[in-house]
Every structure is written in structure tokens, then in C-alpha cells.
N, C-alpha and C. Protein backbone atom coordinates (compact mmCIF):
# COMPACT_ATOMS: atom_id res chain seq x y z
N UNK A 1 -22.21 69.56 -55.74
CA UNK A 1 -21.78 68.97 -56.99
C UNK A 1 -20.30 68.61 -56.87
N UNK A 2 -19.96 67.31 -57.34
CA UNK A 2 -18.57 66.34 -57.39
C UNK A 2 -18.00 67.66 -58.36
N UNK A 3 -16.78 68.09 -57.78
CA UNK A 3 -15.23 69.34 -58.44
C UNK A 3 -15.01 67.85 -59.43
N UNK A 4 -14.01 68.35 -60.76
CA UNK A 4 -12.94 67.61 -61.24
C UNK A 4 -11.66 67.17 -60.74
N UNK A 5 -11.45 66.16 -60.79
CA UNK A 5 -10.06 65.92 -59.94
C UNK A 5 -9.20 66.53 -60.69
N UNK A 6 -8.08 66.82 -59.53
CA UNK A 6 -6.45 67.41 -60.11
C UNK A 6 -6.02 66.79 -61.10
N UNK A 7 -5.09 66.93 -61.96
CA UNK A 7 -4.44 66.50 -63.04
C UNK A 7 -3.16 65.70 -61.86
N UNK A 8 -2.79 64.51 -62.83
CA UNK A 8 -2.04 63.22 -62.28
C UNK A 8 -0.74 64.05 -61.63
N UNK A 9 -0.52 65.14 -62.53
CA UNK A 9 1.17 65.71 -62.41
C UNK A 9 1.07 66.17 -60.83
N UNK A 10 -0.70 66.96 -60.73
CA UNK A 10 -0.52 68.32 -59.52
C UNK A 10 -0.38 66.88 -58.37
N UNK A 11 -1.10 66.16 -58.31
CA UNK A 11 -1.34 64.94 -57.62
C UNK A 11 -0.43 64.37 -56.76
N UNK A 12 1.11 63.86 -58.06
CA UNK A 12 1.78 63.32 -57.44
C UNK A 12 3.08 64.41 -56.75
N UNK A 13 2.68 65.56 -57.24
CA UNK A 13 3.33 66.70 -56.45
C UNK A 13 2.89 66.48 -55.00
N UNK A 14 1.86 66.67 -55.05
CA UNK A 14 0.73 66.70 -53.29
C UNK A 14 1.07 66.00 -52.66
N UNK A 15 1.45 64.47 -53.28
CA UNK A 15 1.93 63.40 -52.52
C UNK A 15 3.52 63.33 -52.01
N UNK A 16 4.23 63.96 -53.07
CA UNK A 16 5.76 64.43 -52.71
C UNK A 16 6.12 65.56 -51.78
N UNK A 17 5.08 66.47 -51.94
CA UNK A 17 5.84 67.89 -50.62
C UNK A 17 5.10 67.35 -49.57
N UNK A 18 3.98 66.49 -49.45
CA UNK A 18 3.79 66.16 -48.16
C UNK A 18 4.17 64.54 -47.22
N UNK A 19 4.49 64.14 -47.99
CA UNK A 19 5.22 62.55 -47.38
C UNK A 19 6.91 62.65 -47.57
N UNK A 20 7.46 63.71 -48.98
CA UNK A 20 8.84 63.69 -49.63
C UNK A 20 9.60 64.79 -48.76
N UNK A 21 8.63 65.95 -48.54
CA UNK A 21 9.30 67.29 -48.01
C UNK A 21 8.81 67.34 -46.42
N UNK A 22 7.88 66.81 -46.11
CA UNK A 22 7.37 67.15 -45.16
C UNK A 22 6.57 68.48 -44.77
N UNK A 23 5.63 69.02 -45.99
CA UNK A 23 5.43 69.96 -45.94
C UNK A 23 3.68 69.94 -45.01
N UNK A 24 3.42 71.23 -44.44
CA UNK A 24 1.93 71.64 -44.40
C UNK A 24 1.12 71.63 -45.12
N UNK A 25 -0.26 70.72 -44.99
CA UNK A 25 -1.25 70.91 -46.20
C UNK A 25 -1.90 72.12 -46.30
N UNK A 26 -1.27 73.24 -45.96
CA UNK A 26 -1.53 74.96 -46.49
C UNK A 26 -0.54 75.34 -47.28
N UNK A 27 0.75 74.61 -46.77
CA UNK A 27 1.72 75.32 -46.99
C UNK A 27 1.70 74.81 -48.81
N UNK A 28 1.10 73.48 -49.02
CA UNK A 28 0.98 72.41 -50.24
C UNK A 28 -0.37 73.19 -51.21
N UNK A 29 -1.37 73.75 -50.45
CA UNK A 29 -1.96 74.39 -51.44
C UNK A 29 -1.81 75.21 -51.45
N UNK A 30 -1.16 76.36 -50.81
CA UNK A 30 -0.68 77.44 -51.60
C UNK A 30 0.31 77.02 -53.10
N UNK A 31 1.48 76.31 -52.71
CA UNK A 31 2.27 75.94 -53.74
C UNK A 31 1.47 75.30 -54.78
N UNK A 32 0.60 74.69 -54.69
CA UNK A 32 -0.08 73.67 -55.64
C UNK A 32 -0.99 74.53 -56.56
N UNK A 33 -1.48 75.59 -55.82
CA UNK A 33 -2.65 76.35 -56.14
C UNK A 33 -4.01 75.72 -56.09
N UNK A 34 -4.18 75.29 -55.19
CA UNK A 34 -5.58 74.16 -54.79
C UNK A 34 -5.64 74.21 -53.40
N UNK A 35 -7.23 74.00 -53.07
CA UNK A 35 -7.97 74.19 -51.55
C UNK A 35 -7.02 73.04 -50.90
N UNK A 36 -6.97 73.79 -49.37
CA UNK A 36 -6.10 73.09 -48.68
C UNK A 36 -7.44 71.83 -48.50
N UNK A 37 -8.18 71.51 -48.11
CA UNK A 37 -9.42 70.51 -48.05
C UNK A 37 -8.93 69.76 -49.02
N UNK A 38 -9.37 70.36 -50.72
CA UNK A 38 -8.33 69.07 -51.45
C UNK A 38 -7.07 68.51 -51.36
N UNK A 39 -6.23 69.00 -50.64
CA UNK A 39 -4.98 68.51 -50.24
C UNK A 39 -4.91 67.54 -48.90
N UNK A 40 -5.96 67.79 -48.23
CA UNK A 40 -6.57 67.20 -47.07
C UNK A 40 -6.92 65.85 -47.68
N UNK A 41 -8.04 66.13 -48.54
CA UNK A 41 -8.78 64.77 -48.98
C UNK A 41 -7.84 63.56 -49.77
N UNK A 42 -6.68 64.23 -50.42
CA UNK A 42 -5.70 63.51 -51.38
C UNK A 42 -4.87 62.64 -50.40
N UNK A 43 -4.42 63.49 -49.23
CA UNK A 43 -3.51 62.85 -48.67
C UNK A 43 -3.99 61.69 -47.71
N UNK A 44 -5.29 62.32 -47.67
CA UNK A 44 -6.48 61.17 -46.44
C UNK A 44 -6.69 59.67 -47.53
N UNK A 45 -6.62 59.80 -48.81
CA UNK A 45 -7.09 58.86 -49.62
C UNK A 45 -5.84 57.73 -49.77
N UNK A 46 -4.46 58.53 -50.04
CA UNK A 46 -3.29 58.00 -50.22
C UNK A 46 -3.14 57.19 -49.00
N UNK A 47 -3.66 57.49 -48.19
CA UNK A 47 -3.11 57.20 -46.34
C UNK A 47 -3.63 55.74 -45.94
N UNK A 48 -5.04 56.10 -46.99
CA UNK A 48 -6.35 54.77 -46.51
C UNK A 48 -5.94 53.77 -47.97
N UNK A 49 -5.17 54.36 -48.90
CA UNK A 49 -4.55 52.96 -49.84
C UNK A 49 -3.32 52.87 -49.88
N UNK A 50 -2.43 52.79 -48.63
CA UNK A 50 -1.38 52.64 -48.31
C UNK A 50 -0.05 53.27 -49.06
N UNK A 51 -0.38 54.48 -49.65
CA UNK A 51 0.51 54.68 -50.37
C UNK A 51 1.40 55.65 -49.95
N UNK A 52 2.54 55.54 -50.10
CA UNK A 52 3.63 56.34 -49.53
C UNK A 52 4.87 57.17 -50.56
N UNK A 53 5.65 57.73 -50.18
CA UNK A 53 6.39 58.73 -51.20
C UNK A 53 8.08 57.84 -50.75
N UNK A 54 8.78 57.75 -51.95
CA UNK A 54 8.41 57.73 -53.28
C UNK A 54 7.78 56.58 -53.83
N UNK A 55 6.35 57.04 -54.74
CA UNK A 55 6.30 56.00 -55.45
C UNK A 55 7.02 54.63 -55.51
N UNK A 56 6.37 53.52 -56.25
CA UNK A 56 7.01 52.43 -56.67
C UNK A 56 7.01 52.76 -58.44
N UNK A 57 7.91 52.30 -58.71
CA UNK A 57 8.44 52.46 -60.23
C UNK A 57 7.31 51.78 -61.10
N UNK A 58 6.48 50.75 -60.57
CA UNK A 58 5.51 49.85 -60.91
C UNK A 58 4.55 49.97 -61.17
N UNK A 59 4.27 51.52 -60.08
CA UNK A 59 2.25 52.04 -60.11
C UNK A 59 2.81 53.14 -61.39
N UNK A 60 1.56 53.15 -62.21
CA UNK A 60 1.68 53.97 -63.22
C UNK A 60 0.68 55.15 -62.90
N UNK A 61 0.18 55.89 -63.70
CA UNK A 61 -0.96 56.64 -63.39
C UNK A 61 -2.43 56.08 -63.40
N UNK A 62 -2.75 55.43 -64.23
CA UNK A 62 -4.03 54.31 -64.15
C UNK A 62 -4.12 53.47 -63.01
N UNK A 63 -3.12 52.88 -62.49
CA UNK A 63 -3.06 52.03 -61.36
C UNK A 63 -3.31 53.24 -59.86
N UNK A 64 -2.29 54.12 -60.10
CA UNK A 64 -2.50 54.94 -59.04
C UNK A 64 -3.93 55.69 -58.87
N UNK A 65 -4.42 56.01 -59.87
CA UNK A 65 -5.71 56.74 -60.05
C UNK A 65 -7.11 55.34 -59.19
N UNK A 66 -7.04 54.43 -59.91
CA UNK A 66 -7.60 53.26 -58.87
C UNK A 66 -7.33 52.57 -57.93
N UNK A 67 -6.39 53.49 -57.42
CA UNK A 67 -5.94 52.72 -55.84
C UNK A 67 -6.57 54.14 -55.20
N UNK A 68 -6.56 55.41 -55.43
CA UNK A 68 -7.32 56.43 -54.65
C UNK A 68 -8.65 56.43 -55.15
N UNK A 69 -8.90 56.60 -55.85
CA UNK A 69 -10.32 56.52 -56.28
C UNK A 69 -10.88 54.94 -56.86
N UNK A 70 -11.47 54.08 -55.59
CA UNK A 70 -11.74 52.95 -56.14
C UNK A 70 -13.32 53.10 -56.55
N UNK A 71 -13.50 52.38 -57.55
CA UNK A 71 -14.91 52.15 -58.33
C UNK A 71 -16.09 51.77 -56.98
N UNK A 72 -17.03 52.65 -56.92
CA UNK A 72 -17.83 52.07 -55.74
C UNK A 72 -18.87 51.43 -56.67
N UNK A 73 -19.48 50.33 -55.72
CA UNK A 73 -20.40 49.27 -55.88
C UNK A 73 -21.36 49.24 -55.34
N UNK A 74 -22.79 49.77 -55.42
CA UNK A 74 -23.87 49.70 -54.51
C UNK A 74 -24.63 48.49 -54.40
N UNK A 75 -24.89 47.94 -53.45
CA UNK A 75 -25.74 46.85 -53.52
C UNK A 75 -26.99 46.81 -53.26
N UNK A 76 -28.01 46.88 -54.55
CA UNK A 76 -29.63 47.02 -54.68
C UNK A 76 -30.09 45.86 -53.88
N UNK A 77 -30.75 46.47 -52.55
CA UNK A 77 -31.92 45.39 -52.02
C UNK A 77 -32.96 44.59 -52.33
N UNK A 78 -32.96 43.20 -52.62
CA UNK A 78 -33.67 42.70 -53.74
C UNK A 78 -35.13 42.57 -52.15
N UNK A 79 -36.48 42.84 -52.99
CA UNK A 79 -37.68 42.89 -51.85
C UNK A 79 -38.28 41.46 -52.57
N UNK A 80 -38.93 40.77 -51.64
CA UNK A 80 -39.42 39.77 -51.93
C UNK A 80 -40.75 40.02 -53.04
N UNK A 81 -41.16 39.40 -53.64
CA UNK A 81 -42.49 39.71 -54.76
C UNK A 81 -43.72 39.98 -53.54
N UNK A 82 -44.70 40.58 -54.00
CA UNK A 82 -45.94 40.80 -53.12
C UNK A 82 -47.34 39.77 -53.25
N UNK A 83 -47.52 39.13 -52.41
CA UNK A 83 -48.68 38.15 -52.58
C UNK A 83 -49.93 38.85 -52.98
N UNK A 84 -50.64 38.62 -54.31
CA UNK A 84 -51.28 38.97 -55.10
C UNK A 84 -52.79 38.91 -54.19
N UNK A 85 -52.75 37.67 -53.97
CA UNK A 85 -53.77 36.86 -52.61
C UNK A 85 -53.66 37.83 -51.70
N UNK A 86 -52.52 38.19 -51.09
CA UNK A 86 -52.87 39.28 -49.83
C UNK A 86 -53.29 40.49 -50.21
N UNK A 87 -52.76 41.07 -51.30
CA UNK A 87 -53.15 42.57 -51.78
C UNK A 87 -54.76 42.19 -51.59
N UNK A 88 -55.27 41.30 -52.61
CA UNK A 88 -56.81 41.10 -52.89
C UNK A 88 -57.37 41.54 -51.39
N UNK A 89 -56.86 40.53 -50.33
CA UNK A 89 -57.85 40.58 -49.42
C UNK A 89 -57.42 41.99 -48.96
N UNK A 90 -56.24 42.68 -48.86
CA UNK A 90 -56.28 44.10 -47.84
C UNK A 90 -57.28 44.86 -48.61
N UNK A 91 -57.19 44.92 -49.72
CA UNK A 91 -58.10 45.73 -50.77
C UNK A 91 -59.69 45.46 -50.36
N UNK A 92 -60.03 45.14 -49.65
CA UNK A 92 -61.66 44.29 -49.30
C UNK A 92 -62.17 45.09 -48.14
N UNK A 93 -60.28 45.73 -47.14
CA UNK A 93 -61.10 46.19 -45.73
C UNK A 93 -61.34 48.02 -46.73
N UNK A 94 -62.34 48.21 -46.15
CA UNK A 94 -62.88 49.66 -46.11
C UNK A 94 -61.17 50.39 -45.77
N UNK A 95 -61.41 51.66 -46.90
CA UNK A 95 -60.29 52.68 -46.49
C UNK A 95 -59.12 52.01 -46.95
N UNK A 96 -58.36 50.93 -47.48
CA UNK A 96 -57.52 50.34 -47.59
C UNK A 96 -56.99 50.64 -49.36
N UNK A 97 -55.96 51.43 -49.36
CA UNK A 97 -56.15 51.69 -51.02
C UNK A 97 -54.52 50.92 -51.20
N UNK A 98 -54.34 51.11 -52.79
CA UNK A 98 -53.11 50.00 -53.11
C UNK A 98 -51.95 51.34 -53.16
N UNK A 99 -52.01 52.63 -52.85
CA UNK A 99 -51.03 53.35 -52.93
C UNK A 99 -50.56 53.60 -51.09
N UNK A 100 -51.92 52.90 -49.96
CA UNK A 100 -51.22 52.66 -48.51
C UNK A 100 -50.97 51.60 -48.58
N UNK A 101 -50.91 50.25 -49.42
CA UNK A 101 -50.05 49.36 -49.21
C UNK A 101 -49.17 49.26 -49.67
């Protein structure tokens, strides 16, 4: 089960003792009080949306929140319709039911 994310404040801390101070991501969740893994995953996210310490005066918290966590998009495989005509005839051979086709 998906944890709740950190609050924006602990966040941009995570991003400051480890790009600002140069700190250990143990040394960051001890201070933070959060799994070093989440400090792992924060800084892996910041890394893959180019973001670096300090901030720009520009990203706010909404902007920053969707530059690490971007909205995913699945794309449903559309299947072609089933020929009504072919069902008929598979349905004709012996043994052939419509839950094996």
C-alpha cells in the first residue's frame, strides 16, 4: 500500500541537507525523522526532474509537487471488435464454447 507523502516543509529540507549541506541520506533521515529509502526515493525523483538546491524563487509548492510527482497516464489497448460471423462458425466445431474463445 502507497505511504502519504512528506509534508512540502520536510521535503524541501531533504532537498537542502542533501544537494545544500551535502549531507548522507541516513544522516538526512535521521534528522528528518523519515526512512532513509524515502530520502532515497525523494532525492532519486528530484535528480530525474532536474531539480537542484537552491530552489528557483519561481517553483512554488504546487509546481514543485508536479515536477516530482508527475500525473501518470495509462494507455488502454483498444482490441479490434470480434466478427460475429466467426464466433457463429467456431461455435459449430464440437467442444468449442464462447468462454474458450
Amino acid at each position: 500500500m502507497a505511504q502519504k507523502r512528506i509534508s512540502m516543509r520536510k521535503l524541501k529540507e531533504v532537498l537542502r541537507l542533501y544537494f545544500g549541506m551535502r549531507l548522507g541520506k541516513r544522516q538526512i533521515s535521521r534528522a528528518c525523522n523519515i526512512s532513509h529509502s524515502t530520502v532515497a526515493e525523494y532525492v532519486r525523483r528530484a535528480g530525474n526532474a532536474g531539480i537542484k538546491w537552491p530552489l528557483h524563487d519561481d517553483l512554488d509548492d504546487t509546481e514543485l509537487e508536479a515536477r516530482l510527482f508527475p500525473k501518470l497516464t495509462y494507455k488502454t489497448a483498444s482490441r479490434p471488435k470480434p466478427s460475429m460471423e466467426e464466433i457463429h462458425q467456431e461455435l459449430k466445431i464440437k467442444g468449442v464454447t464462447l468462454q474458450l474463445l
